[in-house]
N, C-alpha and C. Protein backbone atom coordinates (compact mmCIF):
# COMPACT_ATOMS: atom_id res chain seq x y z
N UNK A 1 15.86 -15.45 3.49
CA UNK A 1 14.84 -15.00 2.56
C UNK A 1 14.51 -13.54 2.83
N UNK A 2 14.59 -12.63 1.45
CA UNK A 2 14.28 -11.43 2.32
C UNK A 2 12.59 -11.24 1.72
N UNK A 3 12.28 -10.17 2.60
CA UNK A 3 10.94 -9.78 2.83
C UNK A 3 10.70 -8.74 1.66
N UNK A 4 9.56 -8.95 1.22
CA UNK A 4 9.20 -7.93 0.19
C UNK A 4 8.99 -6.40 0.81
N UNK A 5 8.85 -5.52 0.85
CA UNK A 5 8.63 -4.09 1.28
C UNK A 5 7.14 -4.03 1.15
N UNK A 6 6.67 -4.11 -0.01
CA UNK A 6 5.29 -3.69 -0.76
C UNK A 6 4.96 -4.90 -1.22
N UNK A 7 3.60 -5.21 -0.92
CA UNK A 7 2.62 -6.80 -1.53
C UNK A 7 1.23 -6.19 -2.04
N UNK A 8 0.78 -6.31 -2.79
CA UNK A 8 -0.40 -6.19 -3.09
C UNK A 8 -1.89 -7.18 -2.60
N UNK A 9 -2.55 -7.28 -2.13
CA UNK A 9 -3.66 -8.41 -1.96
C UNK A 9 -5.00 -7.91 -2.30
N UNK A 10 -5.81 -8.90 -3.11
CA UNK A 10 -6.94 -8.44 -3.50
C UNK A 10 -8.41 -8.89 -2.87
N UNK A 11 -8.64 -8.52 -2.20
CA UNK A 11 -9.69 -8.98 -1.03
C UNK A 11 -10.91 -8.52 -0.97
N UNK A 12 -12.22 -9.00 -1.60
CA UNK A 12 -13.39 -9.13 -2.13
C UNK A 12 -13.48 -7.48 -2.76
N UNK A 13 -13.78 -6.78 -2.50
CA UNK A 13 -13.62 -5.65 -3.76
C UNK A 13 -12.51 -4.74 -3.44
N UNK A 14 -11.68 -4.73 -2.38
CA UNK A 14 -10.56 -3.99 -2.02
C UNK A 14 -9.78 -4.42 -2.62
N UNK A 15 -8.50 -3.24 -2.49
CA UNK A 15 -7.34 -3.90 -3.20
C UNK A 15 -6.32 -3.02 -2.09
N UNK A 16 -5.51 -3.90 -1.34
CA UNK A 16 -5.14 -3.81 -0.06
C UNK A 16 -3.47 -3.66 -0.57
N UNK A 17 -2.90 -2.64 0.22
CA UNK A 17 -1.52 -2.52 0.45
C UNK A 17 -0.60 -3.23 1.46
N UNK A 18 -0.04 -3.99 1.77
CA UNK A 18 1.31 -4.53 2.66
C UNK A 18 2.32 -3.90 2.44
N UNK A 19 2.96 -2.93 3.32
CA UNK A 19 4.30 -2.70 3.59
C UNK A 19 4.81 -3.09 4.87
N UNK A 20 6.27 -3.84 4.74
CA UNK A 20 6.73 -4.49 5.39
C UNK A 20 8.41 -3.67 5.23
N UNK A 21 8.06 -3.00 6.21
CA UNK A 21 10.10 -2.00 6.36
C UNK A 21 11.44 -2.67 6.05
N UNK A 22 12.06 -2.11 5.48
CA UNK A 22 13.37 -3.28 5.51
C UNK A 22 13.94 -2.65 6.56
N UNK A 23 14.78 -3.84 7.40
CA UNK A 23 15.37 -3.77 8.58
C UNK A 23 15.79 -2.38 9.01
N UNK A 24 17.03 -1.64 8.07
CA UNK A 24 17.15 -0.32 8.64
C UNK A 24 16.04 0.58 8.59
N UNK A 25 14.96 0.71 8.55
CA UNK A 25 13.85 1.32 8.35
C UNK A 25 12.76 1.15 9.17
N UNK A 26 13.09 0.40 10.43
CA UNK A 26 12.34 0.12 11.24
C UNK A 26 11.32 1.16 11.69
N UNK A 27 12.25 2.36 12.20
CA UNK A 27 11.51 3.60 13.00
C UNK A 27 10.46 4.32 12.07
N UNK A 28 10.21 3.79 10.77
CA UNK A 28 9.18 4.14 10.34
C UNK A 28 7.51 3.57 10.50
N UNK A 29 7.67 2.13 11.04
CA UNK A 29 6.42 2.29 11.74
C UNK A 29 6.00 2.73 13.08
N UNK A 30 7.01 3.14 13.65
CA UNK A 30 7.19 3.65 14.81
C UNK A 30 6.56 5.28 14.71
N UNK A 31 6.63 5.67 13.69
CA UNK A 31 6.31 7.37 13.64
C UNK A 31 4.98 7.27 12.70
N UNK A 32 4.65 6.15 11.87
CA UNK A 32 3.50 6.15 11.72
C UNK A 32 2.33 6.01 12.40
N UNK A 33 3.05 5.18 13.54
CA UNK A 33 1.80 4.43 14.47
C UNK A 33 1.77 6.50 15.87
N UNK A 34 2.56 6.72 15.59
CA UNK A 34 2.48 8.34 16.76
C UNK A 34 2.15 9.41 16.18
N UNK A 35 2.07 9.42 14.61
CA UNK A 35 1.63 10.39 13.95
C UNK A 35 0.54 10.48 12.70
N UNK A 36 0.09 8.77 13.02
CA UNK A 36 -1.26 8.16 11.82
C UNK A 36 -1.20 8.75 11.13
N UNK A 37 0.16 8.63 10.09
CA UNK A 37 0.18 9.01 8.39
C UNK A 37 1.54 8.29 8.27
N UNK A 38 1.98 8.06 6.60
CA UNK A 38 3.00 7.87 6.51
C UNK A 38 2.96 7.92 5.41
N UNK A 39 4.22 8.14 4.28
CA UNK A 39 4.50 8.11 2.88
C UNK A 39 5.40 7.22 2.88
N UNK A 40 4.89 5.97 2.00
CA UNK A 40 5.33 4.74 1.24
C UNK A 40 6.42 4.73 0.31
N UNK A 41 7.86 4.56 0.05
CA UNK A 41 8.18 4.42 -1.28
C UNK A 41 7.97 5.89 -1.79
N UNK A 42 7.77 6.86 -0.91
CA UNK A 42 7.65 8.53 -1.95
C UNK A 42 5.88 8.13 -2.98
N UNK A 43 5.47 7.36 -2.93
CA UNK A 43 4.27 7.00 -3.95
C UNK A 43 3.05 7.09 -3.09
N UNK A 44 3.28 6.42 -2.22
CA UNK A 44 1.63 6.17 -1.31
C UNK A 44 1.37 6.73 -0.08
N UNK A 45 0.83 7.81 -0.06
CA UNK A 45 0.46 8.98 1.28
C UNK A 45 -1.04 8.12 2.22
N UNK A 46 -0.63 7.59 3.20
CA UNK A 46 -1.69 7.14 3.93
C UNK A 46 -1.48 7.35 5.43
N UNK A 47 -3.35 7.05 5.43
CA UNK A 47 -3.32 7.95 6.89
C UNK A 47 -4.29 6.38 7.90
N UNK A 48 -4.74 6.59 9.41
CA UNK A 48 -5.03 5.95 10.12
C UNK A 48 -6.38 5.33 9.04
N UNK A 49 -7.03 6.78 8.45
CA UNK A 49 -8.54 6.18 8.03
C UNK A 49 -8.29 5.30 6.81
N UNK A 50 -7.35 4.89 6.53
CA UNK A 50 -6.42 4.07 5.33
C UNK A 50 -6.23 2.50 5.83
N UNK A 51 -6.43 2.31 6.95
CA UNK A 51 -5.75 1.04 7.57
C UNK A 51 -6.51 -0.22 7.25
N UNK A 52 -6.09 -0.82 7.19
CA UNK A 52 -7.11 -2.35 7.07
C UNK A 52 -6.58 -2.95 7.81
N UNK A 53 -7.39 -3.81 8.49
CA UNK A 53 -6.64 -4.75 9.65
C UNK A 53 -7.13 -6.52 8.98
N UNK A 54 -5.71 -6.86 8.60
CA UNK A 54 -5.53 -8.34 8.36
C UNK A 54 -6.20 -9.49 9.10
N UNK A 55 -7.28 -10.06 8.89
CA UNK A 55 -7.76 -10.66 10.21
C UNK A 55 -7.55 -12.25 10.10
N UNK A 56 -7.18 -12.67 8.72
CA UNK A 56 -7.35 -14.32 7.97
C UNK A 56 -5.80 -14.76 7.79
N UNK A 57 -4.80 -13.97 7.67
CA UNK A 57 -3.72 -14.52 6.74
C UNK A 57 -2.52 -14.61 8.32
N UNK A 58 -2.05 -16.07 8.30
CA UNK A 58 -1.22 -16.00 9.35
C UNK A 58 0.09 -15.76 8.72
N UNK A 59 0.70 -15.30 7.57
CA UNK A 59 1.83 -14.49 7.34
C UNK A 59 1.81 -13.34 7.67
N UNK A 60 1.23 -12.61 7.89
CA UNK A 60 1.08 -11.30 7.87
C UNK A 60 1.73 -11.23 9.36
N UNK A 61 2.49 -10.73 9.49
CA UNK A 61 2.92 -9.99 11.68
C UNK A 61 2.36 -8.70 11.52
N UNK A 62 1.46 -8.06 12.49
CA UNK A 62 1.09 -6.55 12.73
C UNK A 62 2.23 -5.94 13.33
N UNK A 63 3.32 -6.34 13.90
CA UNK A 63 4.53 -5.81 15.00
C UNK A 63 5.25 -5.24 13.74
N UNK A 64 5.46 -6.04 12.82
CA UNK A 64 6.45 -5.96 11.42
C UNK A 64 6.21 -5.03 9.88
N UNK A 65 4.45 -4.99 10.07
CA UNK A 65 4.22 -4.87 8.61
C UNK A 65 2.57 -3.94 9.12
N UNK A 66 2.12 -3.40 7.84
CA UNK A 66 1.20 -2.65 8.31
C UNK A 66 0.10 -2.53 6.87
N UNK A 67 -1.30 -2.81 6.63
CA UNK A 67 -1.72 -2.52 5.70
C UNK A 67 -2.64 -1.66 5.43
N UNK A 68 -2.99 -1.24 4.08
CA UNK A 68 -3.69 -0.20 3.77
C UNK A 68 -5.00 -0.39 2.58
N UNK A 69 -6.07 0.20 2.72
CA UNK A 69 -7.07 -0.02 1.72
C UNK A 69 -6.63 1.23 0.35
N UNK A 70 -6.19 1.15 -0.36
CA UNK A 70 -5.44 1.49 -1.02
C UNK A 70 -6.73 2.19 -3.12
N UNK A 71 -7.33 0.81 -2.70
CA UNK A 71 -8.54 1.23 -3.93
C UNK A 71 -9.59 0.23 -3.23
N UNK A 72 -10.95 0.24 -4.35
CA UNK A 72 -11.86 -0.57 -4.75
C UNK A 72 -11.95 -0.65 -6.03
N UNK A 73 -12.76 -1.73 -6.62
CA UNK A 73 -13.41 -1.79 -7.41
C UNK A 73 -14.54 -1.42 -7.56
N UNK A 74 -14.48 -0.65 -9.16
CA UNK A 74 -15.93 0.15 -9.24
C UNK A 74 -15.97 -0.27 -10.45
N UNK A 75 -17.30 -1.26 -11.12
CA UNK A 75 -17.34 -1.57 -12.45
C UNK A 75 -16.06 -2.77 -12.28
N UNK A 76 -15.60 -2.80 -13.61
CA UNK A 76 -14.45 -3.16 -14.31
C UNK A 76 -13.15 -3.43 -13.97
N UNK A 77 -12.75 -2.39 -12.90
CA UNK A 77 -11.24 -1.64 -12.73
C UNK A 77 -11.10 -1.06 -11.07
N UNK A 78 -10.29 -1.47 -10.58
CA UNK A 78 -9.67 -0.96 -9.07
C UNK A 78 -9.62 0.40 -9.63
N UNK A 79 -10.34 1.08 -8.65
CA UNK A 79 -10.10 2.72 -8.82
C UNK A 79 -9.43 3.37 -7.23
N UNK A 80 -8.21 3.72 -7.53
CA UNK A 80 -6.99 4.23 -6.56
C UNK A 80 -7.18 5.64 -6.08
N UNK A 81 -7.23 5.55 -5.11
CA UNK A 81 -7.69 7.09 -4.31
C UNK A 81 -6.94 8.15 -4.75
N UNK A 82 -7.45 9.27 -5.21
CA UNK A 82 -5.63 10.44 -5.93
C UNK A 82 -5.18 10.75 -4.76
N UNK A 83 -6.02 10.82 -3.04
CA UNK A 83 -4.96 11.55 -2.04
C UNK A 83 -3.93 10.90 -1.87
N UNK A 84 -4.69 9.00 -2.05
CA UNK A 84 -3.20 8.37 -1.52
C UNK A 84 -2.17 8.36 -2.74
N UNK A 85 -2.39 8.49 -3.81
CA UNK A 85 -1.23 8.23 -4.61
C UNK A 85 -0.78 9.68 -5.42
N UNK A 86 -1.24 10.79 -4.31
CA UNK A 86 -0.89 11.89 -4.39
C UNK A 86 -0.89 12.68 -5.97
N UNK A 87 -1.70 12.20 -6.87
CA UNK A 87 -2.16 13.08 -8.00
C UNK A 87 -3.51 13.72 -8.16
N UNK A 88 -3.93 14.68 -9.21
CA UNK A 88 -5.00 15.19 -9.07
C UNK A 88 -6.42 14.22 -9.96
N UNK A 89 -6.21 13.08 -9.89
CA UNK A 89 -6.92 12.37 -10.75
C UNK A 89 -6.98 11.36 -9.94
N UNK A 90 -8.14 10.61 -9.37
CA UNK A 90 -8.20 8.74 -9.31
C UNK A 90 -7.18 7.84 -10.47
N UNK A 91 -6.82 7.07 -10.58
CA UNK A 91 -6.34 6.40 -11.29
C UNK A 91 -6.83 4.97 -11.47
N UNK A 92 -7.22 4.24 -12.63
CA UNK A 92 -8.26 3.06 -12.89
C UNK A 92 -7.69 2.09 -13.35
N UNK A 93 -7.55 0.66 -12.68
CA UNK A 93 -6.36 -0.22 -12.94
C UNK A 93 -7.97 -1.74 -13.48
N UNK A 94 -7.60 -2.26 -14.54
CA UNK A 94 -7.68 -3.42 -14.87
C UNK A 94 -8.31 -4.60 -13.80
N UNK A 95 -9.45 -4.61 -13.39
CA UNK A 95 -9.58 -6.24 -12.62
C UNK A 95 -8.38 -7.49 -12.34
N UNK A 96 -8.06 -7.35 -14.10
CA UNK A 96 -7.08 -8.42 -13.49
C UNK A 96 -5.46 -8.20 -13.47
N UNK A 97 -5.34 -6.75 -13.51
CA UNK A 97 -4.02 -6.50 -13.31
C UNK A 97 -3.06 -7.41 -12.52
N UNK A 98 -2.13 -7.54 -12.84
CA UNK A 98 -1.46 -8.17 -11.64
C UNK A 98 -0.61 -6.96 -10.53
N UNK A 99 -1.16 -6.51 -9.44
CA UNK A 99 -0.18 -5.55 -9.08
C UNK A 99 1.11 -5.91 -8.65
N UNK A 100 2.02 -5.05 -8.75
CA UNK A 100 3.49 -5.63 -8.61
C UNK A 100 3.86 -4.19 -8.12
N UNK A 101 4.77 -3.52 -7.11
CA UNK A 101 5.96 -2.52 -7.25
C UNK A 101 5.68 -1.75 -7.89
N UNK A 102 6.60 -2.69 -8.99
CA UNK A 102 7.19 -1.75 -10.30
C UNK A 102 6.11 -0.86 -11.15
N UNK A 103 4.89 -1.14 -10.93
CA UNK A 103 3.37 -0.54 -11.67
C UNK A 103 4.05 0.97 -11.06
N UNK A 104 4.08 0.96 -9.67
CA UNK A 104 4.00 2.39 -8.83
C UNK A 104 4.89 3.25 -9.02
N UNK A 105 6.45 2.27 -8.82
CA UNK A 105 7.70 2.91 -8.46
C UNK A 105 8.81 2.14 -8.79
N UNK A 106 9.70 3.34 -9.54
CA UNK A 106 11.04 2.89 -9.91
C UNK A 106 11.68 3.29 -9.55
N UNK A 107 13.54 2.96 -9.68
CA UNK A 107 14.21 2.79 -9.10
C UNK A 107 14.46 4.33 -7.98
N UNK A 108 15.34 3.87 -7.19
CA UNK A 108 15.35 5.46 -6.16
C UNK A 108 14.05 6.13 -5.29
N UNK A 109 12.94 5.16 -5.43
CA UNK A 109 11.88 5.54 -4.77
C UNK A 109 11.24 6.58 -5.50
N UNK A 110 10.88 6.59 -6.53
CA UNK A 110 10.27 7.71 -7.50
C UNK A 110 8.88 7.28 -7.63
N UNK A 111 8.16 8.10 -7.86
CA UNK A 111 6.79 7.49 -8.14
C UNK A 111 6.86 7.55 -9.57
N UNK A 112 5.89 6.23 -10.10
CA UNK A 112 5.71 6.35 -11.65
C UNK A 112 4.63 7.77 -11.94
N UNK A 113 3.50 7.66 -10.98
CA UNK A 113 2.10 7.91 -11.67
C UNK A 113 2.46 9.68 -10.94
């Protein structure tokens, strides 16, 4: 079974990032965890003050995978930080969006937004 890279989870008004490296890509949490930042997929710029620590879900491995507070909800709509998703605007997603990937990034690691 392979492992997703990117999961979305929506956790009382957060809306939380999971990235999980694919195998050759290991040494990237390795330089995140020595240099508290990292860029996601070319899309998502996050830093230590970004982290959320998983405390409920026994899928989750911290050795393997690493997550991030990524938005909240304000009103209506998850509103997405512009540092982390590196534009000059917040960006305002739907309550009940379903997040997926493909919202962010297509093929080749491109950012959509």
């Amino acid at each position: 079974m392979q492992m997703k890279t990117i999961e979305f989870i929506k956790k009382n008004s957060d809306l939380i990032l999971v990235y999980t490296p694919e195998v050759f890509y290991n040494g990237i949490l390795e330089r995140y965890r020595r240099d508290g930042k990292i860029t996601i997929k070319r899309c998502f710029s996050v830093t230590n003050d970004d982290a959320y620590i998983v405390d409920d879900d026994e899928s989750f491995d911290a050795e393997e995978s690493v997550a991030f507070k990524i938005g909240e909800i304000v009103g209506d709509y998850y509103r997405l930080k512009k540092e982390i998703v590196g534009t000059s605007h917040n960006f305002y997603f739907y309550v009940d969006t379903n997040f997926k990937p493909e919202l962010f990034v297509a093929s080749k690691n491109i950012s959509i937004l």
